[in-house]
C-alpha atoms as a PDB file:
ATOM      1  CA  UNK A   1     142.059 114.534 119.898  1.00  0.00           C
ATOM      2  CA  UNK A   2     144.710 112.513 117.550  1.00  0.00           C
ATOM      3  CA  UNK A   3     146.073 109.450 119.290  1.00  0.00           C
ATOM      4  CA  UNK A   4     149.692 110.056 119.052  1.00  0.00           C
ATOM      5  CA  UNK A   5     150.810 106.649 118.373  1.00  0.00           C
ATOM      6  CA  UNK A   6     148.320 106.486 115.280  1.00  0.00           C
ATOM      7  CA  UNK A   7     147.928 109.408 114.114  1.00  0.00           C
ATOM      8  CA  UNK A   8     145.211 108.450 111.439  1.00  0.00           C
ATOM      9  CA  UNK A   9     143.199 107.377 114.061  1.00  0.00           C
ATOM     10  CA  UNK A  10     140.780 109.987 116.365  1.00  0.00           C
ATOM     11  CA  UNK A  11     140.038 109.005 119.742  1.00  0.00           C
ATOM     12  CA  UNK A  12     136.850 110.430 120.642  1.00  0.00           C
ATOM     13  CA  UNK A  13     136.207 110.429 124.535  1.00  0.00           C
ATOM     14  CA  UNK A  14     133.561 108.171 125.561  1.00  0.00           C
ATOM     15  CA  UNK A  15     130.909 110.687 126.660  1.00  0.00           C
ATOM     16  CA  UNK A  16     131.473 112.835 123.580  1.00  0.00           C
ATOM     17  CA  UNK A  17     128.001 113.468 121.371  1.00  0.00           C
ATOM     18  CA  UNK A  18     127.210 112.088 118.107  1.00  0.00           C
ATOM     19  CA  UNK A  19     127.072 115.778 116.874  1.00  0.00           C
ATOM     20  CA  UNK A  20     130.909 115.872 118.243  1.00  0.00           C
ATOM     21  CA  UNK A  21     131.971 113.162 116.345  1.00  0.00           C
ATOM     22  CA  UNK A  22     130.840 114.042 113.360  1.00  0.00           C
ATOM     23  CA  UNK A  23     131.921 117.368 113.707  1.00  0.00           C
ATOM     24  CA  UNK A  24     135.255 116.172 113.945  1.00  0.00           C
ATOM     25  CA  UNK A  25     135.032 114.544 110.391  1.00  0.00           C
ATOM     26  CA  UNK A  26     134.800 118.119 108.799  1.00  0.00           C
ATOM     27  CA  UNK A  27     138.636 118.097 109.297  1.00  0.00           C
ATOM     28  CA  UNK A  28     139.891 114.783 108.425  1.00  0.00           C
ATOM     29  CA  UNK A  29     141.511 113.326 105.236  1.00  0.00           C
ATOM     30  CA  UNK A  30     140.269 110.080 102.906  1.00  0.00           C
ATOM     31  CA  UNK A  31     142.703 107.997 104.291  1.00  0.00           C
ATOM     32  CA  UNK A  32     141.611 109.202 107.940  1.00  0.00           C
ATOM     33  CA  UNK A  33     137.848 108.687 107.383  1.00  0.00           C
ATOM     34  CA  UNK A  34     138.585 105.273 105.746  1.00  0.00           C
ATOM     35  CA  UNK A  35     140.991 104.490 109.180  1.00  0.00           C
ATOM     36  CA  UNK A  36     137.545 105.656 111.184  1.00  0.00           C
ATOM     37  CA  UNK A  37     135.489 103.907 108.984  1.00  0.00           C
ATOM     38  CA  UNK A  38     137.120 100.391 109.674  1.00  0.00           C
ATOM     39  CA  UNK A  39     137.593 100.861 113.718  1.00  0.00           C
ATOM     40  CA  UNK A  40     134.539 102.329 114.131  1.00  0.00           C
ATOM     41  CA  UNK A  41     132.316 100.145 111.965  1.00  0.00           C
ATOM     42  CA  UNK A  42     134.022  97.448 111.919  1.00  0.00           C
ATOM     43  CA  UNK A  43     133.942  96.732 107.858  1.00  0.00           C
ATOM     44  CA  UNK A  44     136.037  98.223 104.721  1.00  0.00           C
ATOM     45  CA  UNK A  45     135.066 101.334 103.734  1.00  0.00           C
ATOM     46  CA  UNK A  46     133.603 101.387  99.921  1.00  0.00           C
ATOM     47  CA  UNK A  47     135.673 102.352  97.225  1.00  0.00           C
ATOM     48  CA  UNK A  48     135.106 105.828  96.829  1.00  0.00           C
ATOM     49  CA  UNK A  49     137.333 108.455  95.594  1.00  0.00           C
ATOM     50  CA  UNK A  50     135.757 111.347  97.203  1.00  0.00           C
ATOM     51  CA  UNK A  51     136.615 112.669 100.622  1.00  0.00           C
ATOM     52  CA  UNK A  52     133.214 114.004 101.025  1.00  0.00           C
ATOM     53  CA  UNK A  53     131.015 111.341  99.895  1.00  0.00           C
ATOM     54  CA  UNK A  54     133.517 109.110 102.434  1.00  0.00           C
ATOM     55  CA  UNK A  55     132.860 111.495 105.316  1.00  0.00           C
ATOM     56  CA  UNK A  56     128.946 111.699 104.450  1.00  0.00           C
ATOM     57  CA  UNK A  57     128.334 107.814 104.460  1.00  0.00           C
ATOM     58  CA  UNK A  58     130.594 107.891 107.297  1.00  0.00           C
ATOM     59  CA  UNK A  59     128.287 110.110 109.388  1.00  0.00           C
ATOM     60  CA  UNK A  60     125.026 108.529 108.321  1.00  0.00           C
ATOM     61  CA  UNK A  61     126.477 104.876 109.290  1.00  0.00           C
ATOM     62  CA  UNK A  62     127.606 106.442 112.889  1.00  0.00           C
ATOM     63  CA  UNK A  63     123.712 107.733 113.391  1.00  0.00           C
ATOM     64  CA  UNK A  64     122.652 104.874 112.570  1.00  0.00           C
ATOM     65  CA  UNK A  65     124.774 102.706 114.584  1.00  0.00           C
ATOM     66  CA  UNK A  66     123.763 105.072 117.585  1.00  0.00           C
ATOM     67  CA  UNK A  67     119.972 105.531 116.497  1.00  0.00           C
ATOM     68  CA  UNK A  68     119.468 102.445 114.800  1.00  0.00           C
ATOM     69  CA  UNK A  69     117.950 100.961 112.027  1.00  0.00           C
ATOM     70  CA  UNK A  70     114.246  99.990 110.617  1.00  0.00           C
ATOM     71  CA  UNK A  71     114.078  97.168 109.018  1.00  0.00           C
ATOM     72  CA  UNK A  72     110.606  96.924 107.723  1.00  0.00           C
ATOM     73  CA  UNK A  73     110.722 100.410 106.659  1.00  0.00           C
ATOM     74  CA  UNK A  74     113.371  99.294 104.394  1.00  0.00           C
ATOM     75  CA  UNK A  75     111.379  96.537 103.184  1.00  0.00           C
ATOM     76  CA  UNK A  76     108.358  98.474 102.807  1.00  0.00           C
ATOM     77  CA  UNK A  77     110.303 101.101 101.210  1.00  0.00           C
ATOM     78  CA  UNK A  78     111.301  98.369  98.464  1.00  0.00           C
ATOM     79  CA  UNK A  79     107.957  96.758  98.026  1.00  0.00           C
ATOM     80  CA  UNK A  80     106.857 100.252  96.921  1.00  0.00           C
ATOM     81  CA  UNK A  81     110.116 101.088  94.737  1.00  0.00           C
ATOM     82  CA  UNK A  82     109.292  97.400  92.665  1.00  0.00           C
ATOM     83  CA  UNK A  83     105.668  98.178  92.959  1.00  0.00           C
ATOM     84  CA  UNK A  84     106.052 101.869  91.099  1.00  0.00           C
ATOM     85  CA  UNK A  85     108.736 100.564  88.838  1.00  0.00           C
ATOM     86  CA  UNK A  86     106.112  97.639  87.892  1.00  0.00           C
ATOM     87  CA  UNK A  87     103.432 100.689  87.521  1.00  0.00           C
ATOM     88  CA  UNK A  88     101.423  99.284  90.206  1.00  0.00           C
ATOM     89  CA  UNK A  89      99.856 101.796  92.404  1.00  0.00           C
ATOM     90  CA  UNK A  90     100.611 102.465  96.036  1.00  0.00           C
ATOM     91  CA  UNK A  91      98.293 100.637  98.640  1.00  0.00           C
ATOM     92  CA  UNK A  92      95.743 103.032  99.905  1.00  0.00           C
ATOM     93  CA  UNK A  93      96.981 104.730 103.121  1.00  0.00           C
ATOM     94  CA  UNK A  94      93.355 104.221 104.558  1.00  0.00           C
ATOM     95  CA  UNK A  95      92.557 101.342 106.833  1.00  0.00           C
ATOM     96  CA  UNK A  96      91.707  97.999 105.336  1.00  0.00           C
ATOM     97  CA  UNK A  97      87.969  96.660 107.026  1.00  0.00           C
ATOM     98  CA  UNK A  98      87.234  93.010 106.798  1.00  0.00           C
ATOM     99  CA  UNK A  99      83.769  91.306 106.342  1.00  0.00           C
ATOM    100  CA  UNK A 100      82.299  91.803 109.923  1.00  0.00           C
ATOM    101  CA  UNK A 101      83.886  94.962 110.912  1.00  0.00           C
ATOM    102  CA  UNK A 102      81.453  97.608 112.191  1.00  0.00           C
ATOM    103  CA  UNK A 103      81.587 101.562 112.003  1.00  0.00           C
ATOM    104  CA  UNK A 104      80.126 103.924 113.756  1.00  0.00           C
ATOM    105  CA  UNK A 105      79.450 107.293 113.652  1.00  0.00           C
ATOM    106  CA  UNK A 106      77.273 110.017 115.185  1.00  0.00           C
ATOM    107  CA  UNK A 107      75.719 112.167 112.895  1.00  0.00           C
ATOM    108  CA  UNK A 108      73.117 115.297 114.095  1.00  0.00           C
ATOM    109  CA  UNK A 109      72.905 113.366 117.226  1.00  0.00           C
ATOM    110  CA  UNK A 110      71.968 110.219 115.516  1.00  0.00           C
ATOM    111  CA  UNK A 111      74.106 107.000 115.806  1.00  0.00           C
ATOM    112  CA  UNK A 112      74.305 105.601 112.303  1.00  0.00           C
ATOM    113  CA  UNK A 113      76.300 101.613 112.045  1.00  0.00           C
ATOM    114  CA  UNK A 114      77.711 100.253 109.182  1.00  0.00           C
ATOM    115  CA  UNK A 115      78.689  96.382 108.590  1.00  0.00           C
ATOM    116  CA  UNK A 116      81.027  95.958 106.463  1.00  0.00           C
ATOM    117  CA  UNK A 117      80.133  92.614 104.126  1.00  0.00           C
ATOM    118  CA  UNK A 118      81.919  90.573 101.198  1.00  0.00           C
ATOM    119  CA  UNK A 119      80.580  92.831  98.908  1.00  0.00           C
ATOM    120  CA  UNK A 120      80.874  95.889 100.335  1.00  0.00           C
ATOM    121  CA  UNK A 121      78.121  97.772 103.357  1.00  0.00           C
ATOM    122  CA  UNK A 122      75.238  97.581 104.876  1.00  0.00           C
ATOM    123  CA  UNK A 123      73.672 100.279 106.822  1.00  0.00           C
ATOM    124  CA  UNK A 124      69.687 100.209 108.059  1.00  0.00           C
ATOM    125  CA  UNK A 125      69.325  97.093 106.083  1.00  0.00           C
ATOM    126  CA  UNK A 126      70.332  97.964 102.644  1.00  0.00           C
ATOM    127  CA  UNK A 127      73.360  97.084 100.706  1.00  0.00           C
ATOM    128  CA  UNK A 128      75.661 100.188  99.310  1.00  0.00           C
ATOM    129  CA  UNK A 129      78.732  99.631  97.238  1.00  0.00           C
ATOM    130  CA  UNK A 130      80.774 102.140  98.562  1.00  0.00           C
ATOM    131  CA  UNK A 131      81.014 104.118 101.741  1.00  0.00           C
ATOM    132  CA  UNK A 132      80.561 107.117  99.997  1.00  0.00           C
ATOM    133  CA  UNK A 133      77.283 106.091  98.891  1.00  0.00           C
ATOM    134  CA  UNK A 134      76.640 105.718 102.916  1.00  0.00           C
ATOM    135  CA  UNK A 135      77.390 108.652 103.855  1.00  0.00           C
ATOM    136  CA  UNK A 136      75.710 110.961 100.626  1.00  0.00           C
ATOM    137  CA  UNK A 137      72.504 108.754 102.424  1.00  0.00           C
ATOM    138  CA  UNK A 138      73.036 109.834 105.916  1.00  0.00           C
ATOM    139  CA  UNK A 139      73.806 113.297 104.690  1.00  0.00           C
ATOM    140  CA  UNK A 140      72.226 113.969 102.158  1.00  0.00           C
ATOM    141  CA  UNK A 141      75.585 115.896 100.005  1.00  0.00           C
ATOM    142  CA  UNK A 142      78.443 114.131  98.345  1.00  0.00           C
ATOM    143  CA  UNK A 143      81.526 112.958 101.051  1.00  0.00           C
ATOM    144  CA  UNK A 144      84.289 111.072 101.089  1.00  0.00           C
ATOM    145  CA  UNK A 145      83.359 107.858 102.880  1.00  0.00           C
ATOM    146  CA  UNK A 146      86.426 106.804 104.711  1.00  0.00           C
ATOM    147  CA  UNK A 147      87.263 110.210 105.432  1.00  0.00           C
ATOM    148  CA  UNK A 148      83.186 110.677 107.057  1.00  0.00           C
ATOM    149  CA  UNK A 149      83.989 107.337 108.840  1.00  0.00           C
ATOM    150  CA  UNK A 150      87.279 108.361 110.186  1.00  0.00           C
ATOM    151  CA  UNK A 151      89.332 106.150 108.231  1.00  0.00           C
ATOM    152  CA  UNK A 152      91.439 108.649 106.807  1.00  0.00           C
ATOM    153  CA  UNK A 153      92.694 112.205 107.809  1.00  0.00           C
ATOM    154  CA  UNK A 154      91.263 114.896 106.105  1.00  0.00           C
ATOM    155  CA  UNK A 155      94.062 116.422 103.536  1.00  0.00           C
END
């Protein structure tokens, strides 16, 4: 409903939705959405000529304000924009294993353990670059190792 001493400015009842709120943008003006804008946000709306673009960066800054914010997803969002833009590849989405870790896995009813070293694993005494090359040995046909290990969902 329009407050009728402002008329620029829409008074949305406490317990109204998100959803209702923004619904109620559909109808407004740019000099409306900028009014909202500033008394709901609290800041000057940018500079922006269009009505729509106002009411769409409007309605994402409201669900945010309700639904919040992350942070680190932002930064790690970043990181990965400067990273591709440098043309360095994304860090593998696989878990990282320090020297010491251990991995187990039951294969044919046989417990096999890997340690993982400096220079890569050891499993039953011998060294293996790669944890593909452990599991091609305790299978005897070509895997991926991380994904055999359960370090990485199968695609």
């Amino acid at each position: 409903m329009i407050d009728a001493a402002n008329p620029n400015v829409l008074e949305v009842p406490i317990d109204a939705s998100l959803a209702q709120v923004i619904a109620s943008l559909t109808t407004m003006k740019l000099d409306r959405l900028r009014t909202e804008w500033r008394r709901r946000l609290g800041v000057e709306p940018p500079s922006l000529q269009s009505t729509e673009l106002t009411r769409r960066f409007l309605a994402e800054n409201l669900q945010l304000a309700v639904h919040g914010h992350d942070l680190e997803l932002d930064r790690r969002l970043a990181r990965l924009a400067r990273d591709y833009r440098a043309g360095r590849s994304p860090p593998s989405k696989g878990r990282r294993l320090g020297p010491g870790a251990v991995l187990v896995k039951v294969w044919k009813g046989e417990r096999h353990q890997v340690e993982v070293t400096a220079g890569g694993f050891q499993w039953r005494g011998r060294a293996f670059d790669s944890l593909s090359s452990v599991a091609r040995e305790i299978t005897g046909t070509r895997w991926n190792g991380p994904r055999f290990f359960g370090l990485r969902e199968a695609s």
